[in-house]
N, C-alpha and C. Protein backbone atom coordinates (compact mmCIF):
# COMPACT_ATOMS: atom_id res chain seq x y z
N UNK A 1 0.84 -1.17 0.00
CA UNK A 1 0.00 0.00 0.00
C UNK A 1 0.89 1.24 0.00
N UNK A 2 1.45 1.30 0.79
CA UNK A 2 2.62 2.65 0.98
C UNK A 2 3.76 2.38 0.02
N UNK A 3 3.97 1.38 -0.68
CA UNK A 3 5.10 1.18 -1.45
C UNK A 3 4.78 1.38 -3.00
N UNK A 4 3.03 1.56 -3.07
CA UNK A 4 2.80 1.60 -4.48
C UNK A 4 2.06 3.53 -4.22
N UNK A 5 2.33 3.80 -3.07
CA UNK A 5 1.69 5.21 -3.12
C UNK A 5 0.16 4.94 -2.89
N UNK A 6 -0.24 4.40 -2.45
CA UNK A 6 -1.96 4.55 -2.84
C UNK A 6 -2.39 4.78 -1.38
N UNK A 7 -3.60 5.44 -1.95
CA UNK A 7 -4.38 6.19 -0.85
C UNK A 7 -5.67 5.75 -0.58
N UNK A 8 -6.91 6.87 -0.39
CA UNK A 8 -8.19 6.53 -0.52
C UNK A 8 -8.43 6.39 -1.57
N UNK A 9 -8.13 7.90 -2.73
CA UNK A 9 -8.45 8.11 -3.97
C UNK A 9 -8.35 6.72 -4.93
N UNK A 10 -6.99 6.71 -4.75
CA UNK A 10 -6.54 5.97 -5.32
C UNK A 10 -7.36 4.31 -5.26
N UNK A 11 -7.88 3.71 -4.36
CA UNK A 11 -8.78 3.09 -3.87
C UNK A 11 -10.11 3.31 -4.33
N UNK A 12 -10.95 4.20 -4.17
CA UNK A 12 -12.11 5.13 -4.97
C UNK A 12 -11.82 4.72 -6.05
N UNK A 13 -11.38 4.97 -7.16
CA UNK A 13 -10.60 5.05 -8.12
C UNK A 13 -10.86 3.84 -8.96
N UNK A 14 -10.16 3.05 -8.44
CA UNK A 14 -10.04 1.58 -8.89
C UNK A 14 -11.65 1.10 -8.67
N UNK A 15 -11.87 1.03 -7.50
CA UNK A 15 -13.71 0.41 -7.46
C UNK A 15 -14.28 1.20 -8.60
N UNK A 16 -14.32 2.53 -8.65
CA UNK A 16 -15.09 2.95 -9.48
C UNK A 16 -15.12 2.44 -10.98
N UNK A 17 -13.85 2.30 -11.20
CA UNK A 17 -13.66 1.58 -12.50
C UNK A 17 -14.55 0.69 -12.68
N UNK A 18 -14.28 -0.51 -11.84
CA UNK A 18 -14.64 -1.84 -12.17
C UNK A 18 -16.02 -1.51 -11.72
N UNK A 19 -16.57 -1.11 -11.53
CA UNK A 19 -17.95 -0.86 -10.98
C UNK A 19 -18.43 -0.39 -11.83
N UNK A 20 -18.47 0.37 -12.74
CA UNK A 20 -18.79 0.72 -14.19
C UNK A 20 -18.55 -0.24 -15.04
N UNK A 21 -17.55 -1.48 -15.31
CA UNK A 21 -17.87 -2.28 -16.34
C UNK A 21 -18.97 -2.74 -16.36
N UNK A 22 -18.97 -3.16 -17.96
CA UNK A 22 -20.55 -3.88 -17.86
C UNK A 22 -20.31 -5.32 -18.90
N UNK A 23 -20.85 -6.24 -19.02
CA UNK A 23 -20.44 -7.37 -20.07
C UNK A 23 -20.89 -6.93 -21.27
N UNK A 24 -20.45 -7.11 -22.50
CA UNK A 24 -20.57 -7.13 -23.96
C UNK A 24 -22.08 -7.32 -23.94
N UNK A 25 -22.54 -6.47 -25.06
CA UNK A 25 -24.19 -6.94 -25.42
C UNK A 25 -24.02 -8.29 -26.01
N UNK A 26 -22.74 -9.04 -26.36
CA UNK A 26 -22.66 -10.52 -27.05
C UNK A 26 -22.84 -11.37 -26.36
N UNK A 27 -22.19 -11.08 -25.02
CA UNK A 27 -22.18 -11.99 -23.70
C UNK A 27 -23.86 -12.73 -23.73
N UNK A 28 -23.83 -14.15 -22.87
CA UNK A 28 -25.06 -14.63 -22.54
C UNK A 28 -25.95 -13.49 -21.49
N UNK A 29 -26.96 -13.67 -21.40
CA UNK A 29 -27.87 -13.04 -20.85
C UNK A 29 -27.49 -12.91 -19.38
N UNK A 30 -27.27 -14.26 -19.17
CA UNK A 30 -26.71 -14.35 -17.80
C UNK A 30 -25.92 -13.78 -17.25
N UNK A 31 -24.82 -13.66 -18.16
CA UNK A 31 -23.54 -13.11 -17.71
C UNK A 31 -23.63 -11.25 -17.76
N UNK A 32 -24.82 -10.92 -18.44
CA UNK A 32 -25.06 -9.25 -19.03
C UNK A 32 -26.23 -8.78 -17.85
N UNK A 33 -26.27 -10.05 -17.03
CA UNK A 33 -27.19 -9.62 -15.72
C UNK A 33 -26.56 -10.01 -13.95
N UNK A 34 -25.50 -10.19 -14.23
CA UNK A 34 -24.55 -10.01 -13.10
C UNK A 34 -24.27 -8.57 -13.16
N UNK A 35 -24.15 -8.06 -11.79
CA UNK A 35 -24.11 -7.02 -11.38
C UNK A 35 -22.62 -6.68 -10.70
N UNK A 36 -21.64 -5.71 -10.92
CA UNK A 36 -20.20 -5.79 -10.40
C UNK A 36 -20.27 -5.44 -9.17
N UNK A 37 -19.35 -5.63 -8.17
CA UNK A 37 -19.53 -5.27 -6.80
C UNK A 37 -17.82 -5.91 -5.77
N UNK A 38 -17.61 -5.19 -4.99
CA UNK A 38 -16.77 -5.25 -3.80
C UNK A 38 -17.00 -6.21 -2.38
N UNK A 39 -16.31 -6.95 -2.03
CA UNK A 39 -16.52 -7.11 -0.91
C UNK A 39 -15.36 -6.68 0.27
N UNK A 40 -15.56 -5.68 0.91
CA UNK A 40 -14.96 -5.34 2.05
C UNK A 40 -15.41 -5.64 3.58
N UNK A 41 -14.32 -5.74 4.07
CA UNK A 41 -14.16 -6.15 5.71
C UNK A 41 -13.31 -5.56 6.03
N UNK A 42 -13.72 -5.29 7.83
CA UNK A 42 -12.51 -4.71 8.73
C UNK A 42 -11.09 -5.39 8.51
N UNK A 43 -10.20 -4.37 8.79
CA UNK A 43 -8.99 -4.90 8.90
C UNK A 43 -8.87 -6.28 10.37
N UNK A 44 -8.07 -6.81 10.38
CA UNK A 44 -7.91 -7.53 11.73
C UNK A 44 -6.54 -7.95 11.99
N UNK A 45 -6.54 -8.38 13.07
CA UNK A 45 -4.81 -8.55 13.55
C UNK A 45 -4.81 -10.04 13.85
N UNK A 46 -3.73 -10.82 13.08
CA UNK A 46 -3.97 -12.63 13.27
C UNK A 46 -4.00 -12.77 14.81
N UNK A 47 -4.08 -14.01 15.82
CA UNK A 47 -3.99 -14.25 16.99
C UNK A 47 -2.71 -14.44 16.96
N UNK A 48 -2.21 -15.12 16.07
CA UNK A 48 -1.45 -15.89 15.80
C UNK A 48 0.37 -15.73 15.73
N UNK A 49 0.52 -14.15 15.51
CA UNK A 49 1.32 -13.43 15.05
C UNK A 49 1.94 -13.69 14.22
N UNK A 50 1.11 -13.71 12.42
CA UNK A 50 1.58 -14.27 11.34
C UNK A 50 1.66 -12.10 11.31
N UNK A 51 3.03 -12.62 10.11
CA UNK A 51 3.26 -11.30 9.71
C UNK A 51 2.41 -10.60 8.50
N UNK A 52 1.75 -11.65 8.33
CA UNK A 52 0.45 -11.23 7.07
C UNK A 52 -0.41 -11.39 7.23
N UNK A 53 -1.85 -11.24 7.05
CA UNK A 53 -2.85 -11.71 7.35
C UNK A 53 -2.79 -12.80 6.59
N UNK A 54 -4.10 -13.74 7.49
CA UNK A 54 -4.27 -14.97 6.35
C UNK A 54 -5.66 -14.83 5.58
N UNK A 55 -5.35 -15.69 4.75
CA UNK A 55 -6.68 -15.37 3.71
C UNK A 55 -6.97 -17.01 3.37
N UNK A 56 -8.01 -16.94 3.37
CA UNK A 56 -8.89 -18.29 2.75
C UNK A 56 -9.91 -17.54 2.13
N UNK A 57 -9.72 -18.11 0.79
CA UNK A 57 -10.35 -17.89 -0.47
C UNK A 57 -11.37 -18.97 -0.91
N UNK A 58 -12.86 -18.50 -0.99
CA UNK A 58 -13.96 -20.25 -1.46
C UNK A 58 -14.32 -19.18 -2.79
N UNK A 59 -14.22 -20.24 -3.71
CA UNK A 59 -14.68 -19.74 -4.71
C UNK A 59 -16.10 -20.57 -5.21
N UNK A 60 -17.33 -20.02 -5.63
CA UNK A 60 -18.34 -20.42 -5.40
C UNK A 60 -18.92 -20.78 -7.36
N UNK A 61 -19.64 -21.50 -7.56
CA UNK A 61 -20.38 -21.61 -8.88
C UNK A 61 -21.86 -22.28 -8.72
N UNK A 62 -22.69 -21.05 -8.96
CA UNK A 62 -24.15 -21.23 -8.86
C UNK A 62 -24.57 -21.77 -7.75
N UNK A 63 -23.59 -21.00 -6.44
CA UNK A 63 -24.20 -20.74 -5.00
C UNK A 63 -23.63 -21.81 -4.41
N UNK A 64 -22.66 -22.84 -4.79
CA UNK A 64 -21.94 -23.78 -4.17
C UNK A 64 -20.33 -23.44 -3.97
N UNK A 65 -20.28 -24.03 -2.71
CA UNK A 65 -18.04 -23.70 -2.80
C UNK A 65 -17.83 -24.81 -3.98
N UNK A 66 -16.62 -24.66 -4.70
CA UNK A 66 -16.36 -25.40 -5.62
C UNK A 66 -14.72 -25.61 -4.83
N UNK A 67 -13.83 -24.43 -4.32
CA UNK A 67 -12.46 -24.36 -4.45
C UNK A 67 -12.23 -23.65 -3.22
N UNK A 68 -11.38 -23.80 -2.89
CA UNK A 68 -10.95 -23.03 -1.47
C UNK A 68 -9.53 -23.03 -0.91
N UNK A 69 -8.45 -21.61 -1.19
CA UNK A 69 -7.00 -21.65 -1.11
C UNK A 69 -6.75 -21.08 -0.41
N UNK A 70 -5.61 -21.38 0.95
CA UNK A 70 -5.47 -20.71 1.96
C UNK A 70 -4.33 -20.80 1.49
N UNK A 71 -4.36 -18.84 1.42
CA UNK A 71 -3.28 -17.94 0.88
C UNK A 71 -2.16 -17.45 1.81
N UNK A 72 -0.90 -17.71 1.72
CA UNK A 72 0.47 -17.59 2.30
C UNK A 72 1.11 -16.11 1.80
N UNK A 73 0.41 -15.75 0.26
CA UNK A 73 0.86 -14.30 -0.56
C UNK A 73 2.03 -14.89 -1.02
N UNK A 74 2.72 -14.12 -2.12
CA UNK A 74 3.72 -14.14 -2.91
C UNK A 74 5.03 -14.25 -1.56
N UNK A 75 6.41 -14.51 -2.40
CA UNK A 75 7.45 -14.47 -2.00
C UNK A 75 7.49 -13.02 -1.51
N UNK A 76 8.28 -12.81 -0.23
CA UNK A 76 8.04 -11.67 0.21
C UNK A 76 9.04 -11.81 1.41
N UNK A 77 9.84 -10.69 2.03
CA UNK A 77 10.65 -10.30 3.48
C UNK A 77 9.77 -9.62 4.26
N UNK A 78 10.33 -9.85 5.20
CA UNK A 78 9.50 -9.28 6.23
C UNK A 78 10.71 -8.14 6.78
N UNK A 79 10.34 -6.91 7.47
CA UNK A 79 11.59 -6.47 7.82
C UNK A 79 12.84 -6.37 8.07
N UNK A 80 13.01 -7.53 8.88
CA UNK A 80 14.41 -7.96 9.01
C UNK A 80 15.40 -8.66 7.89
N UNK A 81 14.59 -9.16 7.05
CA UNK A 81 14.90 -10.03 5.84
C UNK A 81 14.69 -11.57 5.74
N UNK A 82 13.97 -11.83 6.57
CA UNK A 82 13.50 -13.45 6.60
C UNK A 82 12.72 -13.15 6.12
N UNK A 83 12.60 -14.23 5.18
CA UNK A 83 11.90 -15.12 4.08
C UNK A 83 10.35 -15.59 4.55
N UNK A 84 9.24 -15.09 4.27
CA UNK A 84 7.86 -15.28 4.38
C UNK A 84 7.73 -16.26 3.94
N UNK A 85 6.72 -17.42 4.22
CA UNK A 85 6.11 -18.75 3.68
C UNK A 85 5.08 -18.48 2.32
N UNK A 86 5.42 -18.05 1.19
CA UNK A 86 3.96 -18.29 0.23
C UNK A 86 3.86 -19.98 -0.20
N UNK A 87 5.44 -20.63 0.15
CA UNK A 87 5.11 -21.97 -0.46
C UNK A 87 4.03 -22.38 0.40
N UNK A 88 3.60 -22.10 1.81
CA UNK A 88 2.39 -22.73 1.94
C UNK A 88 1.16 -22.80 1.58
N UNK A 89 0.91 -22.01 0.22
CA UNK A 89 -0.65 -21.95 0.29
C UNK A 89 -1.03 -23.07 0.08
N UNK A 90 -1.93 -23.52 -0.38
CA UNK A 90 -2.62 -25.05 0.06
C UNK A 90 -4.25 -24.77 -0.89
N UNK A 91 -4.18 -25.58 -1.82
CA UNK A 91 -5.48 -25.62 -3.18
C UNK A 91 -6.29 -26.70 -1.96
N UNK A 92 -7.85 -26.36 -2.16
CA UNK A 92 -8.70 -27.73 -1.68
C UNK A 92 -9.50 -27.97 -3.49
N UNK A 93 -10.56 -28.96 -2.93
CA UNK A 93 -11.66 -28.61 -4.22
C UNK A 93 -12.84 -29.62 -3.85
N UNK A 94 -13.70 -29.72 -4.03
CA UNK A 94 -14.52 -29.95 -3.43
C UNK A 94 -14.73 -31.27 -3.96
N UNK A 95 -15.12 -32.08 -3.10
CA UNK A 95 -15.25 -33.56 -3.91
C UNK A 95 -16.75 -34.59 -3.84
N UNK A 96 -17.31 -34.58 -4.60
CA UNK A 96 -18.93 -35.22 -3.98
C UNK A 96 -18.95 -36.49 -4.03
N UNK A 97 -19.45 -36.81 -2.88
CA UNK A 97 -19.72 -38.27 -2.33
C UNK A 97 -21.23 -39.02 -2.95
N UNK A 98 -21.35 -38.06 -4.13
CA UNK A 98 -22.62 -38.69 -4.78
C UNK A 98 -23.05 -38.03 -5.83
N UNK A 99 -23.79 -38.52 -6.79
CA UNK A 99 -24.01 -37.64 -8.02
C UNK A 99 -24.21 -36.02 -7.81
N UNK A 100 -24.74 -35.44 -7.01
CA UNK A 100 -25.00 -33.94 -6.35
C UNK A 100 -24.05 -33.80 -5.39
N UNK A 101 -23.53 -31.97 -5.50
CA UNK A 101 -23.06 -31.55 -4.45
C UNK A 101 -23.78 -32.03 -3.08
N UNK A 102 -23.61 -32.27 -1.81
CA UNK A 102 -24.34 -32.43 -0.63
C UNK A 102 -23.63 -32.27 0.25
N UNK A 103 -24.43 -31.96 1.57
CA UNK A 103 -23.40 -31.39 2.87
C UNK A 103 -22.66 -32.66 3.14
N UNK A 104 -22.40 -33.74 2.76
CA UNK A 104 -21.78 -35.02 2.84
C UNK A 104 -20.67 -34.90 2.18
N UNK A 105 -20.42 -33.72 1.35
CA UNK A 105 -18.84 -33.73 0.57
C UNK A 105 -17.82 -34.02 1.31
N UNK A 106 -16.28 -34.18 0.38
CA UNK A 106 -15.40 -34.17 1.01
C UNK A 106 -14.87 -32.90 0.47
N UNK A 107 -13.32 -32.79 1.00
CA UNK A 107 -12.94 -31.76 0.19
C UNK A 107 -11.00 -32.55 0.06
N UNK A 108 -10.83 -32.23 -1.64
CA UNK A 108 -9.45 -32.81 -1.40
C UNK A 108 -8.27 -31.81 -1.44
N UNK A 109 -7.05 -32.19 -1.04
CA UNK A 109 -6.83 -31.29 -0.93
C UNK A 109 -5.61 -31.84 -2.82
N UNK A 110 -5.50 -30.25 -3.53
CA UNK A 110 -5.15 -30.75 -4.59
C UNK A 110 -3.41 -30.36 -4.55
N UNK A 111 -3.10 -29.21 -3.93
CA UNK A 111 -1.51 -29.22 -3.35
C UNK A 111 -1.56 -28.27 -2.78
N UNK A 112 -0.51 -29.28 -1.38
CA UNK A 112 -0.16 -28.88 0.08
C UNK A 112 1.40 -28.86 0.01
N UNK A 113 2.07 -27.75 0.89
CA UNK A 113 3.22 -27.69 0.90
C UNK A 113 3.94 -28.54 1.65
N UNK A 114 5.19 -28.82 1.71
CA UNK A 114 5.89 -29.79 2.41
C UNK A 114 5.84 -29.83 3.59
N UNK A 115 6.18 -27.99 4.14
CA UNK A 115 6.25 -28.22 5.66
C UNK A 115 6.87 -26.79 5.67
């Protein structure tokens, strides 16, 4: 944030953009009736004292989790110059225990870091 200069504006800015796209009149109907939008949350401080926040990411298709990556972030130092973990992020994906998604899924995991 402070290393790329950005501010509120700058923040403003960017939403506003993408908040004004709209899909191609070619696009399916479907896709020309999704609506663009943000999701924001408070900042928070890990318990944990990870030097990054953590992030778990579910990515959803027609109201179901499909995918879910708990994010480590890019290669990165931390002040002193030790080396941050991104090799840990960790892919899941969702796996059904029967012809339909159901709360009976599993979830596999598709790659986990060494350690």
């Amino acid at each position: 944030w402070i290393e790329k200069e950005y501010d509120n504006q700058k923040l403003y800015d960017h939403m506003a953009k993408f908040l004004a796209e709209r899909a191609d009149p070619t696009e399916s109907a479907a896709l020309r009736s999704i609506k663009p939008g943000f999701v924001v949350q408070p900042r928070y401080r890990s318990e944990v004292g990870f030097r990054l926040p953590l992030e778990l990411r579910v990515v959803t298709l027609w109201g179901k989790a499909r995918v879910g990556v708990w994010w480590w972030g890019r290669r990165a130092m931390d002040d002193n110059g030790k080396v941050l973990h991104p090799h840990r992020n960790t892919w899941v994906v969702r796996k059904p225990t029967g012809t339909q998604l159901g709360r009976g899924d599993d979830w596999e995991v598709v790659h986990q870091h060494p350690g």
